[in-house]
C-alpha atoms as a PDB file:
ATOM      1  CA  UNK A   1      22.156  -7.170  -3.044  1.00  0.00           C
ATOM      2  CA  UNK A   2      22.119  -6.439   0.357  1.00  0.00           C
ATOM      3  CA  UNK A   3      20.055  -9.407   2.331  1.00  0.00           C
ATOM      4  CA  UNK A   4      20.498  -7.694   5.489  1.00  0.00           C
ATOM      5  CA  UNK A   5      18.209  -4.590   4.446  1.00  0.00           C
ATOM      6  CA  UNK A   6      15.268  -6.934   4.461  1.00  0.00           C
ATOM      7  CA  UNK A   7      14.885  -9.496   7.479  1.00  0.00           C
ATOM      8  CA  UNK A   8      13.130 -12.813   6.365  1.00  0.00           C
ATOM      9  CA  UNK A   9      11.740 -15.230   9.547  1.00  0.00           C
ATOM     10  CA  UNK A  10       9.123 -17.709  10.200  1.00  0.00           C
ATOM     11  CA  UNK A  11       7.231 -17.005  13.301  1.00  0.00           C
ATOM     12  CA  UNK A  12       4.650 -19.408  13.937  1.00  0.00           C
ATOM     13  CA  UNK A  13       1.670 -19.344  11.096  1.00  0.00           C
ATOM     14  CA  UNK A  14       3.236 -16.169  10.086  1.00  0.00           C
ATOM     15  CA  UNK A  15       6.208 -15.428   7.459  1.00  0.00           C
ATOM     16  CA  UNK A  16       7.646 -11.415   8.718  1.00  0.00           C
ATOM     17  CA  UNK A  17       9.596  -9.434   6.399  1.00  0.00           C
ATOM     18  CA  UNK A  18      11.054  -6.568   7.647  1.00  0.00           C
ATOM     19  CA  UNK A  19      12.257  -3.561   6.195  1.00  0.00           C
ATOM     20  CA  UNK A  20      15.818  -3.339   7.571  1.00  0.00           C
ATOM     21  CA  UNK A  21      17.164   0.350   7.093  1.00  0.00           C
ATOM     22  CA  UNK A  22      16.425   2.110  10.287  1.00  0.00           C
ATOM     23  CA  UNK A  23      19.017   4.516   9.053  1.00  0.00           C
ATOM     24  CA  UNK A  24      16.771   5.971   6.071  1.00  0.00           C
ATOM     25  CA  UNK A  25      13.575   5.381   8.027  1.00  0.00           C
ATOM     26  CA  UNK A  26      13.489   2.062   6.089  1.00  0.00           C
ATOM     27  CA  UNK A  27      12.695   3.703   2.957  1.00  0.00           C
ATOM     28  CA  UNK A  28      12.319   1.360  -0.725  1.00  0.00           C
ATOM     29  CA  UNK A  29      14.925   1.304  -2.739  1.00  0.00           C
ATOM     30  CA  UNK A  30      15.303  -1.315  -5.429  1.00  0.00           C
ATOM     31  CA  UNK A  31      17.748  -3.434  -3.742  1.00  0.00           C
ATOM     32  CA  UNK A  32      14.662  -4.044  -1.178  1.00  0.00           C
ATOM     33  CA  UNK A  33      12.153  -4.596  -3.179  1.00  0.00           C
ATOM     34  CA  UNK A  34      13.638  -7.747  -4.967  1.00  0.00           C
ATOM     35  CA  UNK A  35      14.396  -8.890  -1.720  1.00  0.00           C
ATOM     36  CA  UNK A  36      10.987  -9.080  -0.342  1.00  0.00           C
ATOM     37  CA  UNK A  37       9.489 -10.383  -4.271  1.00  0.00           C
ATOM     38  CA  UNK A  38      12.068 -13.145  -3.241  1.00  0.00           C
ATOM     39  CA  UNK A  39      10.378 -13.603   0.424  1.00  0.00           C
ATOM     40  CA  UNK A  40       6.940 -13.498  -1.386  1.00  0.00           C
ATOM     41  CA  UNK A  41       8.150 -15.931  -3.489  1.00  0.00           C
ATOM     42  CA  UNK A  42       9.611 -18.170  -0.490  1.00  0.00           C
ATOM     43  CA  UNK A  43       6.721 -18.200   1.857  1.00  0.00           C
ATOM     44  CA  UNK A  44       3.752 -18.478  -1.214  1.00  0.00           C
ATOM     45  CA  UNK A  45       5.247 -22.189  -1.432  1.00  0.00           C
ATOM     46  CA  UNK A  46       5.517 -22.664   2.400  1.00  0.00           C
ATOM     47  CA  UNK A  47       2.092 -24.523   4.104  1.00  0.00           C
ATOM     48  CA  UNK A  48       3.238 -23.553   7.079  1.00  0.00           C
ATOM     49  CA  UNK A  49       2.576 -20.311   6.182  1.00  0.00           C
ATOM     50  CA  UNK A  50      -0.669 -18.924   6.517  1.00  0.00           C
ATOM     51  CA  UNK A  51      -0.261 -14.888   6.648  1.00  0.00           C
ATOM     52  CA  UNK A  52       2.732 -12.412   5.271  1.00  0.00           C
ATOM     53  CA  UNK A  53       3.811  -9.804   7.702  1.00  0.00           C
ATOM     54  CA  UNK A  54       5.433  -6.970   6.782  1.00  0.00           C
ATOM     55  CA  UNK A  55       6.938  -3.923   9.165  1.00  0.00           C
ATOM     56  CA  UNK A  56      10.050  -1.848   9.737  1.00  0.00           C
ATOM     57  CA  UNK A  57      12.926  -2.152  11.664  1.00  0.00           C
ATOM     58  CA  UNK A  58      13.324  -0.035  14.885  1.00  0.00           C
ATOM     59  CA  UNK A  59      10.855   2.677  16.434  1.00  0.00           C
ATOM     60  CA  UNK A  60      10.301   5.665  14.112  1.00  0.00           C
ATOM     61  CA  UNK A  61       9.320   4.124  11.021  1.00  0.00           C
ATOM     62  CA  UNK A  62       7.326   1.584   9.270  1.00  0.00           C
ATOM     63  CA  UNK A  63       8.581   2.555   5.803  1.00  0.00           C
ATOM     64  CA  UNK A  64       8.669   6.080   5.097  1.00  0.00           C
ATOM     65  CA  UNK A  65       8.698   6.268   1.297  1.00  0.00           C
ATOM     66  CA  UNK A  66      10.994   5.850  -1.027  1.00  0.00           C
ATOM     67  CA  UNK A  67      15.190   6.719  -0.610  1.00  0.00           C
ATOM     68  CA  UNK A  68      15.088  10.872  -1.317  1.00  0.00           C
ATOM     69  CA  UNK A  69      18.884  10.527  -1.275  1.00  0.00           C
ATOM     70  CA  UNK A  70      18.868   7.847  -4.205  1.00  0.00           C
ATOM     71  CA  UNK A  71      16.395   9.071  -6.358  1.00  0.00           C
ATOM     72  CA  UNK A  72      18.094  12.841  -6.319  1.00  0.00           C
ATOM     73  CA  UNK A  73      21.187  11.524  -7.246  1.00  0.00           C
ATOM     74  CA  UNK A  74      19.474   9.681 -10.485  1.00  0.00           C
ATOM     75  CA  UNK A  75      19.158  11.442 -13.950  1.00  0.00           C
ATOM     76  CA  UNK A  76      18.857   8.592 -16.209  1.00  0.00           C
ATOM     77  CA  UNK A  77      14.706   7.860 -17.251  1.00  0.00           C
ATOM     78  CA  UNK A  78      15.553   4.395 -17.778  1.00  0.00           C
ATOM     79  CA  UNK A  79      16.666   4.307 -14.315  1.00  0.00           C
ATOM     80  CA  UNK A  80      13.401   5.932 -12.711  1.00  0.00           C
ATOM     81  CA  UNK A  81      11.581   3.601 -15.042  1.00  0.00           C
ATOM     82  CA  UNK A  82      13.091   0.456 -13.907  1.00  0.00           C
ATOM     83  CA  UNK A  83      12.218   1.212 -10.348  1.00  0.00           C
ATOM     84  CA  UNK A  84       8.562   2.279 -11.267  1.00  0.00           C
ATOM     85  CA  UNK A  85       8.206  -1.506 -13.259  1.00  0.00           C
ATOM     86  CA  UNK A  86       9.490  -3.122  -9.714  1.00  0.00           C
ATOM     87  CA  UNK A  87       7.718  -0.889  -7.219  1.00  0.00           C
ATOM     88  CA  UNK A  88       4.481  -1.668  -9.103  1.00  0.00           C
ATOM     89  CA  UNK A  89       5.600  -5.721  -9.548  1.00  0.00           C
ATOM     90  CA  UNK A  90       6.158  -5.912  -6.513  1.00  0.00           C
ATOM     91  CA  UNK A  91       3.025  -4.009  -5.109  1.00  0.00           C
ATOM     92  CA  UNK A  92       0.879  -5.686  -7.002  1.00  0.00           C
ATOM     93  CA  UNK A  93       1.969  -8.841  -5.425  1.00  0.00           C
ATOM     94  CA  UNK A  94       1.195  -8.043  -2.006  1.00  0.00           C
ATOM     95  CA  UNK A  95      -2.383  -6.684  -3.710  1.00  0.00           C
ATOM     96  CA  UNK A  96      -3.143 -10.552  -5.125  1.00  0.00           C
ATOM     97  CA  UNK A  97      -1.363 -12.861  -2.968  1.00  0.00           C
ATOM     98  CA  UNK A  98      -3.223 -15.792  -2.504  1.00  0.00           C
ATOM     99  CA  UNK A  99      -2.229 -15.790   1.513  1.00  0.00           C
ATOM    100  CA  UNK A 100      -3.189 -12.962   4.113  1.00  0.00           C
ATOM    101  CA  UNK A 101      -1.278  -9.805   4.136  1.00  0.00           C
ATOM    102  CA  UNK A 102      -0.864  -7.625   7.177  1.00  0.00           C
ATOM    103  CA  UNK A 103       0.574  -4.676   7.684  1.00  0.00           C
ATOM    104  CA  UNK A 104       2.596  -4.294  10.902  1.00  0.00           C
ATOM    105  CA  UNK A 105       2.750  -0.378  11.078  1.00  0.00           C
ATOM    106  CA  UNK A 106       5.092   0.499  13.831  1.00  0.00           C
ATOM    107  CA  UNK A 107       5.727   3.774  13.064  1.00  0.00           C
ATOM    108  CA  UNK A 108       5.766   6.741  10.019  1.00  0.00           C
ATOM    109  CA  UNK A 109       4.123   5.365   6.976  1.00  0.00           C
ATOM    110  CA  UNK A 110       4.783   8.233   4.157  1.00  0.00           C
ATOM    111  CA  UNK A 111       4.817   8.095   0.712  1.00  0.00           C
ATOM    112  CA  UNK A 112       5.325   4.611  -0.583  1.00  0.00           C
ATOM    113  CA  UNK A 113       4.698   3.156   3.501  1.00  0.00           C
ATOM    114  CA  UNK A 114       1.322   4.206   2.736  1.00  0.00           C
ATOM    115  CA  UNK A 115       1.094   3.001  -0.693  1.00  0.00           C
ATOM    116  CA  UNK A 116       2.142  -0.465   0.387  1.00  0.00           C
ATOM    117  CA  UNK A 117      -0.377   0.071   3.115  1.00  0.00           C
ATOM    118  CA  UNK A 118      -3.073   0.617   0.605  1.00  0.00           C
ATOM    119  CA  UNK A 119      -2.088  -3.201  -1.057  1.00  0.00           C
ATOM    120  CA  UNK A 120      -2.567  -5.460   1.987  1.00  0.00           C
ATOM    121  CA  UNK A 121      -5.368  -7.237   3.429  1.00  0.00           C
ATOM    122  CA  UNK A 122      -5.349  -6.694   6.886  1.00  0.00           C
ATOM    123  CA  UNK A 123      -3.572  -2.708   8.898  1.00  0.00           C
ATOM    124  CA  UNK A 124      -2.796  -2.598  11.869  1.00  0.00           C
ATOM    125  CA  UNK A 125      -1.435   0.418  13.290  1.00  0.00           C
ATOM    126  CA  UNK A 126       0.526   1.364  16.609  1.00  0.00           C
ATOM    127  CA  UNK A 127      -1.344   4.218  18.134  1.00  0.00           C
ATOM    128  CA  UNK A 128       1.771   6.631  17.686  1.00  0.00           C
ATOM    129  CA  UNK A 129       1.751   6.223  13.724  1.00  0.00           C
ATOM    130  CA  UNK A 130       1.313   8.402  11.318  1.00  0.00           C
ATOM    131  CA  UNK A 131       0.435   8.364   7.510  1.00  0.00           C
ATOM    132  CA  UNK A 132       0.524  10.410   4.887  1.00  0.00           C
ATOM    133  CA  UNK A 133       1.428  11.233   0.929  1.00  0.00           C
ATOM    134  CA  UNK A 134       4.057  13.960   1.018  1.00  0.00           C
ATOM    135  CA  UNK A 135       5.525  13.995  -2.721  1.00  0.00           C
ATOM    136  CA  UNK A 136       3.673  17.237  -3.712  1.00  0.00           C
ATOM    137  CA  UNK A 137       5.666  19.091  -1.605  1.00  0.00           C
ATOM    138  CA  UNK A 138       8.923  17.045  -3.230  1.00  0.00           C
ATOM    139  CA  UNK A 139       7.675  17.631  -6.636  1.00  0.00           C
ATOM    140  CA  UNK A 140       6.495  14.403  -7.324  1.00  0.00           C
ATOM    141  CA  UNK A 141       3.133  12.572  -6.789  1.00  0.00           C
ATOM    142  CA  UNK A 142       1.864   8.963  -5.409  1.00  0.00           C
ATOM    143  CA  UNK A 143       3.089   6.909  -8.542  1.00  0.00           C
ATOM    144  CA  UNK A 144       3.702   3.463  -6.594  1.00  0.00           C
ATOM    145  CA  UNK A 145      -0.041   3.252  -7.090  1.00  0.00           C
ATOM    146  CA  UNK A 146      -1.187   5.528  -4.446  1.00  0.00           C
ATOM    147  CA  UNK A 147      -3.798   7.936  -6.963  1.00  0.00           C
ATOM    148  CA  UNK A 148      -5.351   5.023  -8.024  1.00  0.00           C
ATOM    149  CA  UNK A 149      -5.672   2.805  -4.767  1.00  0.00           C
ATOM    150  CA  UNK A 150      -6.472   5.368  -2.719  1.00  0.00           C
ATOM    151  CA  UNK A 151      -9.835   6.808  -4.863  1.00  0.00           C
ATOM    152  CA  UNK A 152     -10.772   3.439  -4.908  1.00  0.00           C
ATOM    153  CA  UNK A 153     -10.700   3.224  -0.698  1.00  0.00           C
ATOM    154  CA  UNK A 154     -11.972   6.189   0.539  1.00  0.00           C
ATOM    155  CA  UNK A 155     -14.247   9.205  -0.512  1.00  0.00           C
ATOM    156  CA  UNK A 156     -12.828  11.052  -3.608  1.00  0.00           C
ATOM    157  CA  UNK A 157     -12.565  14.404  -1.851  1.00  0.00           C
ATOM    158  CA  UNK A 158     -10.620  12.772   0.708  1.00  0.00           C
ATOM    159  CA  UNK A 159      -8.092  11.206  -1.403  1.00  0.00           C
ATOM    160  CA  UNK A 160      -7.703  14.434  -3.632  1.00  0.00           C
ATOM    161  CA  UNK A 161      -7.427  16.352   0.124  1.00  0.00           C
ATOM    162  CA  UNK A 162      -4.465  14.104   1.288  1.00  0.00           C
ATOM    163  CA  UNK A 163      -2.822  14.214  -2.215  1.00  0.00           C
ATOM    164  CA  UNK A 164      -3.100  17.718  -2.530  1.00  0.00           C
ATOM    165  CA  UNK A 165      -1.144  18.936   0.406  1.00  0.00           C
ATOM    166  CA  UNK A 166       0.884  16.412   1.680  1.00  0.00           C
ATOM    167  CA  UNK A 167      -0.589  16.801   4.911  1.00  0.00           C
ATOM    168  CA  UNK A 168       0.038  13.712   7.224  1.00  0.00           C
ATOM    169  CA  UNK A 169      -2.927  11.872   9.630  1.00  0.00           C
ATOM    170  CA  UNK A 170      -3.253   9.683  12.742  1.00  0.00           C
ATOM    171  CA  UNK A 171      -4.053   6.423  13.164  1.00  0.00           C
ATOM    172  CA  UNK A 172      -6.992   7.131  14.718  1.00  0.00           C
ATOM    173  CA  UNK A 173      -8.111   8.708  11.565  1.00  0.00           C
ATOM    174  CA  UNK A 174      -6.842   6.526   9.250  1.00  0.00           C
ATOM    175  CA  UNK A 175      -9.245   3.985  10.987  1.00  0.00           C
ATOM    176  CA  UNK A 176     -11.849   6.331  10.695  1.00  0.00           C
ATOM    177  CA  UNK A 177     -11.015   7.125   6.863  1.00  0.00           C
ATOM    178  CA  UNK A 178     -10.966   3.447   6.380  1.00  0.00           C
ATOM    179  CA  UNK A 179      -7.892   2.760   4.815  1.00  0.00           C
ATOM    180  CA  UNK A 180      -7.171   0.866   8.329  1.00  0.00           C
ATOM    181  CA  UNK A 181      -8.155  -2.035  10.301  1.00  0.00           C
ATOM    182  CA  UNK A 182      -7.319  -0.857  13.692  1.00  0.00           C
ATOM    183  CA  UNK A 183      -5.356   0.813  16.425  1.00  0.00           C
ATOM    184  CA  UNK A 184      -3.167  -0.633  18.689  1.00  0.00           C
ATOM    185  CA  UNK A 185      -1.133   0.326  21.969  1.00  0.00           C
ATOM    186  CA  UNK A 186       2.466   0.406  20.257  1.00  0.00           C
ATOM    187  CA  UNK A 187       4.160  -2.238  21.475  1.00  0.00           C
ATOM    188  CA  UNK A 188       1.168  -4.735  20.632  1.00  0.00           C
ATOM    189  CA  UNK A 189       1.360  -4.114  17.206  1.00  0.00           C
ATOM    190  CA  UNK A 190       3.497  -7.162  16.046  1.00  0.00           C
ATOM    191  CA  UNK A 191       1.860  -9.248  18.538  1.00  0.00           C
ATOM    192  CA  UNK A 192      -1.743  -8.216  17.418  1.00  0.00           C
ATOM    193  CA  UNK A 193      -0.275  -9.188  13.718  1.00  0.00           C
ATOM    194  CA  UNK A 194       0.925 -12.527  14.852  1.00  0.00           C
ATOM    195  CA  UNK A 195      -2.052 -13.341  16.641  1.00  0.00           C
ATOM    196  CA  UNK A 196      -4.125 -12.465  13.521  1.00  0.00           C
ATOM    197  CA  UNK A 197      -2.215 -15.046  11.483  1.00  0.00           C
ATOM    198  CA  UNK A 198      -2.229 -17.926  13.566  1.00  0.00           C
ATOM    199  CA  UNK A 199      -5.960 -17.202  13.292  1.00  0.00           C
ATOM    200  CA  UNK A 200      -5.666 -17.816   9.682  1.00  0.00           C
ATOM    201  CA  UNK A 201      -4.025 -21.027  10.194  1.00  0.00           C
ATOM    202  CA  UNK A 202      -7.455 -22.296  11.296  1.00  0.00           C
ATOM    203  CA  UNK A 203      -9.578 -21.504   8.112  1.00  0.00           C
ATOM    204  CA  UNK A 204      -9.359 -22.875   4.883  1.00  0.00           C
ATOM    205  CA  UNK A 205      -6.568 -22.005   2.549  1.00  0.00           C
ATOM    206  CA  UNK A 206      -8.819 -22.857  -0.356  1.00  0.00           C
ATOM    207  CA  UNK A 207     -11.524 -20.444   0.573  1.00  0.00           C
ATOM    208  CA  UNK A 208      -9.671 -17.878   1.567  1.00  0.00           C
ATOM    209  CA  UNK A 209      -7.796 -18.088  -1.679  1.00  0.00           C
ATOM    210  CA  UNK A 210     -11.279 -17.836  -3.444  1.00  0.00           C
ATOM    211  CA  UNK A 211     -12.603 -15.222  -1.054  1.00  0.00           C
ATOM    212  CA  UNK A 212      -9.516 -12.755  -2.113  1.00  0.00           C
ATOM    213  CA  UNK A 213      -9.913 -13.142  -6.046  1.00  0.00           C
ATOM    214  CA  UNK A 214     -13.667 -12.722  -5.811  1.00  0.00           C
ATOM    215  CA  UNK A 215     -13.086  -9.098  -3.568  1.00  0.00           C
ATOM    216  CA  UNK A 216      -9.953  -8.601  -6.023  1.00  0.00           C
ATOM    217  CA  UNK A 217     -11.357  -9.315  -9.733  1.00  0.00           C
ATOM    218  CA  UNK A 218     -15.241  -8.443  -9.026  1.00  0.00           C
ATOM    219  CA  UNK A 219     -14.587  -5.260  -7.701  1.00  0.00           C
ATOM    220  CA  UNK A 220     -13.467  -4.073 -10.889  1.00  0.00           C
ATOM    221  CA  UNK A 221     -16.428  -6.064 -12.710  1.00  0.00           C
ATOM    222  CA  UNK A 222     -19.723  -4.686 -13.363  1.00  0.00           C
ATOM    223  CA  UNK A 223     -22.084  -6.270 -10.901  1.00  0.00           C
ATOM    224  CA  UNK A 224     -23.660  -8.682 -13.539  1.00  0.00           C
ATOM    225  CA  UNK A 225     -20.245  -9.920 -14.095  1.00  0.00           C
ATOM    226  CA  UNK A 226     -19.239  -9.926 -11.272  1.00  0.00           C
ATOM    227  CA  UNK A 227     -21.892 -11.883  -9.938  1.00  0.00           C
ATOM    228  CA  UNK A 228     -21.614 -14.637 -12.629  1.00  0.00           C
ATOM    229  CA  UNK A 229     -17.563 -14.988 -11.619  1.00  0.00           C
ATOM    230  CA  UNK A 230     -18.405 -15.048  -7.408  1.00  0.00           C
ATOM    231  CA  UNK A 231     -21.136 -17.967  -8.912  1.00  0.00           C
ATOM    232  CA  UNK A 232     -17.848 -19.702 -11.159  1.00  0.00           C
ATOM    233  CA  UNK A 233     -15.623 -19.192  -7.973  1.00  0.00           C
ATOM    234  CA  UNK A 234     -18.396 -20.952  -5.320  1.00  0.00           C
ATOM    235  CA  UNK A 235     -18.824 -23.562  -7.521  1.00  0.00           C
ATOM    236  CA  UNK A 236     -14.779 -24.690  -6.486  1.00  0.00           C
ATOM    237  CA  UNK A 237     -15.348 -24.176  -2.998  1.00  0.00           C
ATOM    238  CA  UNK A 238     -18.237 -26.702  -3.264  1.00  0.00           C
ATOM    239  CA  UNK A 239     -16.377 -29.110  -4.883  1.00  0.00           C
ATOM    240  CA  UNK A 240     -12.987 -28.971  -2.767  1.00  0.00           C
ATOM    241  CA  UNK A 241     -12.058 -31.482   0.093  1.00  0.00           C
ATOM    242  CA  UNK A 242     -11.837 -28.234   2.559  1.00  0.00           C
ATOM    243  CA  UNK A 243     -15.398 -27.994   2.192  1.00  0.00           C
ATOM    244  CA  UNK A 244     -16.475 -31.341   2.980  1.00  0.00           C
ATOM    245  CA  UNK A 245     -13.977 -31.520   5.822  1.00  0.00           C
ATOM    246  CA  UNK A 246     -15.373 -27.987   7.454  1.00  0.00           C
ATOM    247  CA  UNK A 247     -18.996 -29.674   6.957  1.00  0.00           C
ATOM    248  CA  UNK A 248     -18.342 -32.855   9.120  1.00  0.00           C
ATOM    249  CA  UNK A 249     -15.974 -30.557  11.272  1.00  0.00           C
ATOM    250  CA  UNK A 250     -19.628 -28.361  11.843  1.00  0.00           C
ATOM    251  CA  UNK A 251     -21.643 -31.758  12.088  1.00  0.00           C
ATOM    252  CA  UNK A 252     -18.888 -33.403  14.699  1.00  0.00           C
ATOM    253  CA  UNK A 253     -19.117 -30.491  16.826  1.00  0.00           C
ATOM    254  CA  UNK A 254     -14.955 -30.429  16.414  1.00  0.00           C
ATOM    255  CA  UNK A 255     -12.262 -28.242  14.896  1.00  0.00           C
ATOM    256  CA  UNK A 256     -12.108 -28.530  11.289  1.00  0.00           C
ATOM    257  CA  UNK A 257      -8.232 -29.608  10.047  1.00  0.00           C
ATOM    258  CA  UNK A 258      -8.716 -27.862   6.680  1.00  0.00           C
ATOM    259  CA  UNK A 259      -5.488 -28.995   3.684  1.00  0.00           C
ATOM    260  CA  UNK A 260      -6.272 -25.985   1.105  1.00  0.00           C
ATOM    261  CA  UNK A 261      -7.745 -28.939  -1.270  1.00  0.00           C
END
């Protein structure tokens, strides 16, 4: 495997992987993945950490899809299948991690950059970016999750409209679209990203565990159900020390030192 494709540091509340391949536009490619499933892995049983950063390496690109190179040079099904099992593993991690996500996007975000986009909590975007789903016009179509995430994040029409031709948007209107926090002069986006997770490392770990299943699982619960599981979810936050500590925090008129308990 090769480690230095994906950069692993602690900076402050905040553990930053980055996506080390300037050379492909830092596109996935299986070696890459596992790396960052091991980072995930790493900082989920860190209490320093409070937020998961993820961005590219260099200028140009945040991740810009997947490695065109490698996956023309594949025949084998098993092999294409193996990747699609990790690219969705791994996905899906980001998409129920029990600590804040944020996207760092500090340049092109195509194909699977916006699919991994479309899995993390907080996006913040450099005003020179740009996003897009280009596989049509490869052939192919958003399978890293993108047809599915994206219906579910902006208007239907929309999602078909970007899927359709491949055409590539702005920041400003991915903001607009909603599939985007907000929009930042470029070199502010890391700092923006850090300043968001030290922010984290004030709130409760607990809650904001609880807060993320409850948006996660409800959403795809009728409301009835979902109601009764926010109600089951509550119920631990009322019963934790992090509440009880954020209560005489409120009453003391003094920062609360939540433990995640």
């Amino acid at each position: 495997m090769h480690d230095e494709w994906v950069l692993i540091e602690r900076k402050g509340a905040a553990g930053v992987i980055t996506i080390n391949r300037p050379d492909v536009h830092n596109a996935w490619g299986r070696e890459q993945l596992l790396r960052v499933e091991s980072a995930l892995d790493q900082f989920a049983a860190d209490p320093a950490v409070h937020a998961v950063i993820l961005t590219g390496a260099g200028e140009k690109a945040f991740i810009a899809g997947g490695d065109i190179g490698d996956l023309e040079s594949r025949r084998s099904i098993d092999h294409f299948n193996d990747m699609g099992e990790i690219i969705h593993r791994v996905f899906r991690r980001f998409e129920t991690y029990d600590k804040v996500t944020i996207a760092a996007v500090n340049g092109l975000a195509l194909g699977g950059g916006t699919e991994i986009l479309l899995c993390m909590d907080i996006r913040i975007l450099g005003d020179h970016v740009r996003l897009g789903l280009p596989e049509i016009n490869l052939g192919m179509f958003p399978g890293a999750g993108g047809t599915q995430r994206l219906l579910r994040q902006i208007p239907l029409c929309k999602a078909k409209e970007l899927m359709f031709t491949g055409e590539w948007i702005n920041a400003q209107e991915a903001v607009a679209l909603g599939i985007a926090n907000r929009v930042v002069p470029k070199a502010s986006v890391m700092d923006e990203a850090l300043a968001f997770a030290e922010k984290m490392a004030t709130k409760s770990p607990l809650a904001l565990k609880l807060i993320k299943r409850a948006l996660l699982n409800g959403g795809d619960m009728p409301l009835g159900a979902a109601l009764a599981y926010e109600h089951s979810l509550i119920s631990l936050a009322f019963e934790s020390q992090d509440m009880h500590e954020g209560c005489r925090a409120f009453l003391e008129k003094r920062p609360a030192q939540f433990k995640g308990i």
